[in-house]
C-alpha atoms as a PDB file:
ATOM      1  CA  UNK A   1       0.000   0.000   0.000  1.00  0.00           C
ATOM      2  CA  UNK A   2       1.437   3.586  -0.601  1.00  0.00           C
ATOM      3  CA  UNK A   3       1.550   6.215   1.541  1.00  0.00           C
ATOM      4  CA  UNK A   4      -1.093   7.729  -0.137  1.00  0.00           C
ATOM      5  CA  UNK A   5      -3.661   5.089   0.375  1.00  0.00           C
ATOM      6  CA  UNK A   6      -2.470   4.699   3.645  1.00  0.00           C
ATOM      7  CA  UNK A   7      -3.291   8.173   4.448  1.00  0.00           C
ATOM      8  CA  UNK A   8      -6.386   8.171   2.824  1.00  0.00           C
ATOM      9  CA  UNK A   9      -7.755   4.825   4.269  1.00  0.00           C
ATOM     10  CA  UNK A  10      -7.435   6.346   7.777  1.00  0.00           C
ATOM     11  CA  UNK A  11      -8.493   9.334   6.881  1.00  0.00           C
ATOM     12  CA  UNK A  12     -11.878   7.690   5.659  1.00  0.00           C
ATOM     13  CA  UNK A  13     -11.675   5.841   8.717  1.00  0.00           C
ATOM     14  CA  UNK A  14     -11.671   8.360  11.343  1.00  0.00           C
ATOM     15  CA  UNK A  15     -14.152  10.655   8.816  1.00  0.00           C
ATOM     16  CA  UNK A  16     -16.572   7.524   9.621  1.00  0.00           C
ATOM     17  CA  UNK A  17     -16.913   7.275  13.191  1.00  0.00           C
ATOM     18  CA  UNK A  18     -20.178   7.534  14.523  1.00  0.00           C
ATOM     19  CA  UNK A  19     -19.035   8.741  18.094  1.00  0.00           C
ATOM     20  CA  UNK A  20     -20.249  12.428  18.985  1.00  0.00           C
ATOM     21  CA  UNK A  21     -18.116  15.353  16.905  1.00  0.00           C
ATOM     22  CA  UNK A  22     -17.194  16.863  20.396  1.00  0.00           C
ATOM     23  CA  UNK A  23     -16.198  13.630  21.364  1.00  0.00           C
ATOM     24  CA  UNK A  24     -13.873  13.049  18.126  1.00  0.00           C
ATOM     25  CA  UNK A  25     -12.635  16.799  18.698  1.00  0.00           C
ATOM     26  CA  UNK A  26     -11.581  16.213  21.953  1.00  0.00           C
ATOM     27  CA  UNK A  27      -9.898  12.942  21.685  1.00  0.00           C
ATOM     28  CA  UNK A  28      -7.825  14.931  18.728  1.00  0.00           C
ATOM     29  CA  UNK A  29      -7.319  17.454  20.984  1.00  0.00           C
ATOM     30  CA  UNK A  30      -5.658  15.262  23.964  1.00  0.00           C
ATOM     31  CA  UNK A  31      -3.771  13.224  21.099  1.00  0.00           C
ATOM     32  CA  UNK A  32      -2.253  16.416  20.208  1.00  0.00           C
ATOM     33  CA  UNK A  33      -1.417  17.382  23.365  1.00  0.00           C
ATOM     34  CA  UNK A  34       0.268  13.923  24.346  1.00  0.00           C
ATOM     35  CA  UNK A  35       2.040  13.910  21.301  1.00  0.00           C
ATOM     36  CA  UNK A  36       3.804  17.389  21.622  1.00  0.00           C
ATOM     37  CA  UNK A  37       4.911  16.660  25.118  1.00  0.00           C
ATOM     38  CA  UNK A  38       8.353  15.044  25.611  1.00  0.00           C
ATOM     39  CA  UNK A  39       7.150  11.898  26.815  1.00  0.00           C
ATOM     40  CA  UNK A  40       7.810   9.206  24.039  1.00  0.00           C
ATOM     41  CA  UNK A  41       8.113   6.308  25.721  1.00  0.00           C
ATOM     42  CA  UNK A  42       4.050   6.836  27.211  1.00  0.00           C
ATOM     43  CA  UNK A  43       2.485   8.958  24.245  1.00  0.00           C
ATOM     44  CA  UNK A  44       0.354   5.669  24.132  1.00  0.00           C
ATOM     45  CA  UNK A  45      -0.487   4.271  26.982  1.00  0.00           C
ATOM     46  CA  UNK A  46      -1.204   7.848  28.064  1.00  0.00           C
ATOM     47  CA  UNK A  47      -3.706   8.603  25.377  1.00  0.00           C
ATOM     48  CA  UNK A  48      -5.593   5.212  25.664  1.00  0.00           C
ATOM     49  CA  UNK A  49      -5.610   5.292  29.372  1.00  0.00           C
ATOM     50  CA  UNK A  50      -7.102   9.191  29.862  1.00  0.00           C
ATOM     51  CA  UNK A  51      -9.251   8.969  26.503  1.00  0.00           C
ATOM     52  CA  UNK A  52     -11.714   6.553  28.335  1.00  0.00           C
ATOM     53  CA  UNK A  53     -11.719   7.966  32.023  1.00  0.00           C
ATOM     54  CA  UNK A  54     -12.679  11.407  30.058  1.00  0.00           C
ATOM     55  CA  UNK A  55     -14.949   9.919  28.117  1.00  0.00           C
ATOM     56  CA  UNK A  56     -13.875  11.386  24.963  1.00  0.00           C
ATOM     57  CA  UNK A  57     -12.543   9.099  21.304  1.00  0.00           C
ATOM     58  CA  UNK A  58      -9.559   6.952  21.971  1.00  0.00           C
ATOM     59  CA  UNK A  59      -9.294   6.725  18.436  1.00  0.00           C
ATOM     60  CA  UNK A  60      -8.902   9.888  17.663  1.00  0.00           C
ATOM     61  CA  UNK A  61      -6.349  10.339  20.707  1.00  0.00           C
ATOM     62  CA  UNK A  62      -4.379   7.427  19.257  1.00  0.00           C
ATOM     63  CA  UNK A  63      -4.700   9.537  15.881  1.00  0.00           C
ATOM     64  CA  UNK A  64      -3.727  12.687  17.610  1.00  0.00           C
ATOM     65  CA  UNK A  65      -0.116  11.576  19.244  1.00  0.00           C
ATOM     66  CA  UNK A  66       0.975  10.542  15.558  1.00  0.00           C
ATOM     67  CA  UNK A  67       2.174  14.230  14.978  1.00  0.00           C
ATOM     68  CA  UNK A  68       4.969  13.220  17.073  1.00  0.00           C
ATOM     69  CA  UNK A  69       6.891  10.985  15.190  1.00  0.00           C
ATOM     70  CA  UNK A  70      10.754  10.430  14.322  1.00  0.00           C
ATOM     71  CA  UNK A  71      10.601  13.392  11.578  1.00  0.00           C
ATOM     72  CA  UNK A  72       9.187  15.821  14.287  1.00  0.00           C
ATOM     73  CA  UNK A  73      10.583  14.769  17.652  1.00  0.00           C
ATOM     74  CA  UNK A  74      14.209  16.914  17.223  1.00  0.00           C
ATOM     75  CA  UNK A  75      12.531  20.220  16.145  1.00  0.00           C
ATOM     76  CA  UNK A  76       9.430  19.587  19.032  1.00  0.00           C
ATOM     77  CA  UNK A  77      12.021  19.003  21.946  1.00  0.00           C
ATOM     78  CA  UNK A  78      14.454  20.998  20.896  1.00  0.00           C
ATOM     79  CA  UNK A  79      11.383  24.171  20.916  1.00  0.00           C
ATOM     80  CA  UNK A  80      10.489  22.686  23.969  1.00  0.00           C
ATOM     81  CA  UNK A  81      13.798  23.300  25.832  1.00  0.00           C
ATOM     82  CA  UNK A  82      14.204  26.411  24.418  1.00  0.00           C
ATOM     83  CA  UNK A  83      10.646  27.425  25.887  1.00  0.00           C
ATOM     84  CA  UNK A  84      11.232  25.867  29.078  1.00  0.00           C
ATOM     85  CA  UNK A  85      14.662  26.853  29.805  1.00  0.00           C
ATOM     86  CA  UNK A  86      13.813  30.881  28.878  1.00  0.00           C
ATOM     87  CA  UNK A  87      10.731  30.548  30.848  1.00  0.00           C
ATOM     88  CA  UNK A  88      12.755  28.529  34.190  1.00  0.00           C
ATOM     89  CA  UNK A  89      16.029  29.726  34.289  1.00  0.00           C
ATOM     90  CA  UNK A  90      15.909  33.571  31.942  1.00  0.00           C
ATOM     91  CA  UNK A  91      17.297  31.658  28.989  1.00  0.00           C
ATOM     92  CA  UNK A  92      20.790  31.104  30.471  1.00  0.00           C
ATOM     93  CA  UNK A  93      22.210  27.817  29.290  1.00  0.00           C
ATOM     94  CA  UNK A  94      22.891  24.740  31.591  1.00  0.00           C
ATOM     95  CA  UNK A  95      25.735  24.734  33.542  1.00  0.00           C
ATOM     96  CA  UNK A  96      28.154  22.117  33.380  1.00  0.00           C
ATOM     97  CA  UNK A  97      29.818  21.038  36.371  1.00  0.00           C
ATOM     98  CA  UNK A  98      33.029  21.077  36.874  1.00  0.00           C
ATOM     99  CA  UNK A  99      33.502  17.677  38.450  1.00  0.00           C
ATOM    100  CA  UNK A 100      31.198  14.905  37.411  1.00  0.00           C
ATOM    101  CA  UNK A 101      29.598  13.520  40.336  1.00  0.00           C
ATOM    102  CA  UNK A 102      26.715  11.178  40.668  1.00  0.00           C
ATOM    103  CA  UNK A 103      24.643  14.296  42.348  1.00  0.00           C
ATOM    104  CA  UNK A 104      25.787  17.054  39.785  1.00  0.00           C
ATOM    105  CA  UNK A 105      24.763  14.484  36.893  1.00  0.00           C
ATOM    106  CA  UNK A 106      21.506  14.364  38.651  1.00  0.00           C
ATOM    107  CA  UNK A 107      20.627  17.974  38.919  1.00  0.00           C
ATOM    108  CA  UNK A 108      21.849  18.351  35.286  1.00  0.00           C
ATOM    109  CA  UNK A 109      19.288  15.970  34.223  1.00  0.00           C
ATOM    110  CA  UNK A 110      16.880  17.535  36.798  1.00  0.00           C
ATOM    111  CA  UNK A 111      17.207  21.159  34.955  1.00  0.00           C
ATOM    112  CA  UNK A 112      17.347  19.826  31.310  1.00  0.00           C
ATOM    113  CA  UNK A 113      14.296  17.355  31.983  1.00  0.00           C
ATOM    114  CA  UNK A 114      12.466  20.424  33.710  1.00  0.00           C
ATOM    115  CA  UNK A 115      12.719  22.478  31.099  1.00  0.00           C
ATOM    116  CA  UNK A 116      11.875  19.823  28.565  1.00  0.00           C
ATOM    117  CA  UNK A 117       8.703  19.441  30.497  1.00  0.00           C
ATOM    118  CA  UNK A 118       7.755  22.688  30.805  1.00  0.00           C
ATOM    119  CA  UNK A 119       8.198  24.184  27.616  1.00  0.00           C
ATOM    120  CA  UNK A 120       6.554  20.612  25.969  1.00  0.00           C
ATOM    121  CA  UNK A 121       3.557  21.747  28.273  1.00  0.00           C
ATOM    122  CA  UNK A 122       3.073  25.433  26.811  1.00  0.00           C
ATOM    123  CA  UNK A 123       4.204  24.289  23.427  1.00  0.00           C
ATOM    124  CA  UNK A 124       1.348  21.925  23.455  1.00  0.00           C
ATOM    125  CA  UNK A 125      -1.477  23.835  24.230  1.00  0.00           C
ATOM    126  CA  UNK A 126      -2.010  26.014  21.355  1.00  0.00           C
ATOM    127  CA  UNK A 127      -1.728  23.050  18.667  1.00  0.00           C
ATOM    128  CA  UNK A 128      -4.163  21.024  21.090  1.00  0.00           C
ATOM    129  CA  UNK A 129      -6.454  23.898  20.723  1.00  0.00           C
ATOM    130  CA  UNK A 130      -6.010  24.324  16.992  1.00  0.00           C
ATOM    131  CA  UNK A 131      -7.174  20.654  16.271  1.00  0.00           C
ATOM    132  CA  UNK A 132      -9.619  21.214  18.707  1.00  0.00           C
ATOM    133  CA  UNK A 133     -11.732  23.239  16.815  1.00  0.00           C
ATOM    134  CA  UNK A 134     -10.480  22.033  13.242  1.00  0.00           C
ATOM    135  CA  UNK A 135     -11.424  18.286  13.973  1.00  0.00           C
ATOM    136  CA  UNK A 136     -14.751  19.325  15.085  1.00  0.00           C
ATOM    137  CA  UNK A 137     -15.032  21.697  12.093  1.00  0.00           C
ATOM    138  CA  UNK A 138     -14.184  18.919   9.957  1.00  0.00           C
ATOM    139  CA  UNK A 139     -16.495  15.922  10.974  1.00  0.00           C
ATOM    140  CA  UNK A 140     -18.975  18.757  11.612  1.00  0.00           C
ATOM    141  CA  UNK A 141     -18.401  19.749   7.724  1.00  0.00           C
ATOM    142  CA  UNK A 142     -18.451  16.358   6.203  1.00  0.00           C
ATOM    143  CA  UNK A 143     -21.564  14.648   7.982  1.00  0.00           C
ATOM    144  CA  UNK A 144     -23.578  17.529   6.814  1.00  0.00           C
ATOM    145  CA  UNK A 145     -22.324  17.052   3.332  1.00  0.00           C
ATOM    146  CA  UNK A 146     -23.118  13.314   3.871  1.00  0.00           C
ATOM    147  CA  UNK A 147     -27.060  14.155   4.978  1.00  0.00           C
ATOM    148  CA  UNK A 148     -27.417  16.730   2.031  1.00  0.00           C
ATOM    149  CA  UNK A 149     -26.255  14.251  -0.320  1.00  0.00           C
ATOM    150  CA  UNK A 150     -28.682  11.564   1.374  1.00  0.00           C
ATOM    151  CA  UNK A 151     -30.976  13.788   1.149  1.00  0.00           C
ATOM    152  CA  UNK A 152     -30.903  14.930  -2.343  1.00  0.00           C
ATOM    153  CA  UNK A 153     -30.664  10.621  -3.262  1.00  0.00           C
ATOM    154  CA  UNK A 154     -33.855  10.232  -1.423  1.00  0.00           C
ATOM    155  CA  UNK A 155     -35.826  13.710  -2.808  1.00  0.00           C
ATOM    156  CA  UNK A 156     -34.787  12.096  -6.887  1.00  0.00           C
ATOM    157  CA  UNK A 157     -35.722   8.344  -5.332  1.00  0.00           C
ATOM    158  CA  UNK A 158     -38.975   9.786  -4.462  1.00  0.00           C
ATOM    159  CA  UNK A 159     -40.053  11.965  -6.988  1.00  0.00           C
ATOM    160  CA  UNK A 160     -37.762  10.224 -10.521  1.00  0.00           C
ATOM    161  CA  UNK A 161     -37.255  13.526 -13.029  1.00  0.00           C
ATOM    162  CA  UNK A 162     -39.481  12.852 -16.371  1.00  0.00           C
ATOM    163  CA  UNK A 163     -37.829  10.969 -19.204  1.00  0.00           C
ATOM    164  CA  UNK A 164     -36.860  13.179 -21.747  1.00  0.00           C
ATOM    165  CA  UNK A 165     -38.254  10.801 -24.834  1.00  0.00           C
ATOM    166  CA  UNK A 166     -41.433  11.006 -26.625  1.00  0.00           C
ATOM    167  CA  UNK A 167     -44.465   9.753 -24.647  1.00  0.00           C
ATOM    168  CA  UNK A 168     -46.712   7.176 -26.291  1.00  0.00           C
END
């Protein structure tokens, strides 16, 4: 299969769901949110453990952490620290001991991970947002398309247009 049937299979797929559009939006939303926030390793279980206690779409959470993904990990964390480590410490860099202890190792990985964390939080609120309101747009969009087409089907099954021969 190519990418582009790929795409468009679950794309059809998740356009399908019968779930409420709030629902789908906010499962997006969460998936979004998960998958912006430096924490690869539980992107999953994360989004299929809170998607049901919220009662929102684990589907669409499951869809929503795939932004993260080997292409857009090193640009997301590296924003991430950046954010975090202006908004923690003013910007100034790490500072590297000058004897490598077991303890100063520690608080090095204390302030990097911190900052990780914290800008992964901010950055992922606006996106989460964003696909908020464009998820909901979209399955809002496309099931009305869906009824007006049924709709127009049933209005020509009901009343067939007159047959443009001669009439005997």
């Amino acid at each position: 299969m190519t990418f582009r049937r790929t795409l468009r299979y679950h794309w059809l797929k998740f356009l399908r769901l019968q779930e409420d559009p709030r629902k789908l939006a906010w499962g997006m939303a969460l998936g979004v949110f998960i998958g912006v926030t430096p924490t690869v390793p539980f992107h999953t279980v994360a989004a299929l453990t809170l998607a049901p206690l919220l009662r929102i779409s684990p589907v669409t959470a499951f869809l929503g952490i795939q932004i993260c993904n080997p292409l857009t990990i090193p640009p997301f964390y590296l924003a991430a620290y950046k954010v975090g480590q202006h908004l923690l410490y003013q910007g100034a860099p790490l500072s590297l001991p000058e004897t490598y202890t077991y303890k100063s190792l520690l608080h090095l990985l204390w302030q990097g991970g911190m900052a990780l964390q914290v800008g992964g939080i901010v950055l992922a609120v606006p996106p989460a947002i964003i696909s908020y309101f464009l998820t909901l747009w979209v399955v809002k969009r496309y099931r009305q398309r869906k009824a007006q087409k049924a709709a127009s089907v049933l209005t020509l099954s009901q009343n067939p247009p007159p047959s443009p021969g001669p009439e005997a």
